[in-house]
Protein backbone atom coordinates (compact mmCIF):
# COMPACT_ATOMS: atom_id res chain seq x y z
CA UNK A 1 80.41 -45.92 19.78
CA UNK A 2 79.58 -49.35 19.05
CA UNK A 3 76.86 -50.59 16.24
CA UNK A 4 74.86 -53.36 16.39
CA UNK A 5 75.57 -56.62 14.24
CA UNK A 6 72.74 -59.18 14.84
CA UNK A 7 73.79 -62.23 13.75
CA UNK A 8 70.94 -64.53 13.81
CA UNK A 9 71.47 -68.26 12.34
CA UNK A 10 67.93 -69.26 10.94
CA UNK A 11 67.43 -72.86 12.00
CA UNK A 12 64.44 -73.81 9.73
CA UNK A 13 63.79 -76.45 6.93
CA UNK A 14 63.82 -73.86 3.92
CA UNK A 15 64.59 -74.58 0.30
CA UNK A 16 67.05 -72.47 -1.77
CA UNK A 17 64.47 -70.39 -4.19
CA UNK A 18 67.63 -68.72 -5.94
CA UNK A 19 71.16 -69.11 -5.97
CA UNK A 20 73.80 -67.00 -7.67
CA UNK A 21 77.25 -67.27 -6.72
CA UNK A 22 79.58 -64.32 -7.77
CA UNK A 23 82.62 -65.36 -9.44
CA UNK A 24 85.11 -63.33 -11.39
CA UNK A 25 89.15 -62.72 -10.97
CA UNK A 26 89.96 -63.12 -7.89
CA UNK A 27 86.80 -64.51 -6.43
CA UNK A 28 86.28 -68.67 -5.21
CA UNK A 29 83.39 -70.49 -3.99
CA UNK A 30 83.82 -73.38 -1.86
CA UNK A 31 80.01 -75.16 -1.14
CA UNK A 32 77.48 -77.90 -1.41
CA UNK A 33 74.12 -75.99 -1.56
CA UNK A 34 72.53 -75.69 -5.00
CA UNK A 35 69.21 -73.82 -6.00
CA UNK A 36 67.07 -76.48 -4.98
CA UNK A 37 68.81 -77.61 -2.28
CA UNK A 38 66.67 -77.99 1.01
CA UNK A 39 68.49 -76.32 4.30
CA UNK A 40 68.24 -79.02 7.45
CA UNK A 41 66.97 -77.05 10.18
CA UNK A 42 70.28 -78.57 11.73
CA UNK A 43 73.25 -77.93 9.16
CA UNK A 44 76.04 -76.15 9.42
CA UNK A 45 75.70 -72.58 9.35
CA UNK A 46 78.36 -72.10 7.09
CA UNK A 47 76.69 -73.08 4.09
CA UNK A 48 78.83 -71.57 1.29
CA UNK A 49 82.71 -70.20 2.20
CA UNK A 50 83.60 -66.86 -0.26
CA UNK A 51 87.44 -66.63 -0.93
CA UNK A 52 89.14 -63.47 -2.25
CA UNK A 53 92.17 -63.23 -3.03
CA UNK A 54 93.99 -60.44 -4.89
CA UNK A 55 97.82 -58.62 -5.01
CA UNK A 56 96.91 -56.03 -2.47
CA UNK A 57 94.76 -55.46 0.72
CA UNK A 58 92.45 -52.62 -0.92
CA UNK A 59 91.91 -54.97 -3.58
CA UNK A 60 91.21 -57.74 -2.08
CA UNK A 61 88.31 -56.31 0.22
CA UNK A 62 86.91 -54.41 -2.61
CA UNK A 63 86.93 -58.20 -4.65
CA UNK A 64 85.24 -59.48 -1.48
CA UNK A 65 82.59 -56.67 -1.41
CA UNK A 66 81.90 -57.11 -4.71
CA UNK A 67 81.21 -60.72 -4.82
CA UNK A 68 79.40 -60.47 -1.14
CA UNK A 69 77.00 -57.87 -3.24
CA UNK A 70 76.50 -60.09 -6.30
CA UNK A 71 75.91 -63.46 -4.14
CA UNK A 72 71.89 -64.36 -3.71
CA UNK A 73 70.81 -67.08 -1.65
CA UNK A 74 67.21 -67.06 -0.98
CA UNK A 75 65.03 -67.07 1.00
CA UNK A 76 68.19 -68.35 3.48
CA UNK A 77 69.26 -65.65 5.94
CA UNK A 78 73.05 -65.11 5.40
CA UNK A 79 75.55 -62.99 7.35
CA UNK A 80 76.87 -61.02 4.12
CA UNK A 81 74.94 -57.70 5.82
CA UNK A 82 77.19 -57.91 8.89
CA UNK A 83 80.10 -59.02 6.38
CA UNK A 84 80.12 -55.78 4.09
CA UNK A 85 79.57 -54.30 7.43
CA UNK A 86 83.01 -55.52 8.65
CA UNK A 87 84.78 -54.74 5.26
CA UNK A 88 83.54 -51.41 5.44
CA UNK A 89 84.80 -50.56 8.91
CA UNK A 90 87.40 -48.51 8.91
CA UNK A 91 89.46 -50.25 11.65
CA UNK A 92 89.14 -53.26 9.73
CA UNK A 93 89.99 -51.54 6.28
CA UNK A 94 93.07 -50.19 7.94
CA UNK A 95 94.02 -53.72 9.30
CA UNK A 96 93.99 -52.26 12.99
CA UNK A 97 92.51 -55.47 14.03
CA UNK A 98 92.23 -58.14 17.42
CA UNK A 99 90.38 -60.95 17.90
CA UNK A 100 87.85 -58.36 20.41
CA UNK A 101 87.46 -56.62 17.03
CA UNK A 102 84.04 -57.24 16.11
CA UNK A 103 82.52 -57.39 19.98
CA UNK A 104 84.41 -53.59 20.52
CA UNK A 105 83.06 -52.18 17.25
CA UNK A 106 79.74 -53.74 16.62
């Protein structure tokens, strides 16, 4: 049976309170928001892009988890709920995949 993901994309002028990007082995941030930094109620949603990359699979997700769990942006509403979501799904864990993945699952 399918869960819900609600994916909503705040579009209001907000100002990062706190920011703390994970890091580690394995783990790269690519981004141009600092704590500080005031969200335009018309940016880009992507805000901050989290790259994991390790020698298997299973490893990489559980990097990418991980860093997901360690990363704070606030008070900006992220997607990293419905990401660990994904990662944790065990379709997705198992790579049994399609680009209807996400609308047949969640």
């Amino acid at each position: 049976m399918p869960r819900t993901l609600r994916i909503i994309f705040h579009r209001a002028r907000e100002t990062i309170d706190r920011y703390i990007q994970p890091g580690g082995p394995g783990v790269r941030i690519d981004t141009h928001v600092c704590q500080g930094w005031t969200v335009s109620p018309n940016y880009d949603s992507m805000i901050a892009k989290v790259i994991a990359h390790r020698n298997t699979r299973a490893d990489a997700i559980a990097t990418m988890k991980r860093a997901l769990g360690e990363f704070v942006i606030e008070p900006i509403k992220t997607t990293i709920p419905a990401c660990l979501d994904i990662l944790s799904h065990n379709l997705f864990v198992k790579n049994k995949i399609d680009t209807s993945f996400v609308e047949r699952n969640f």
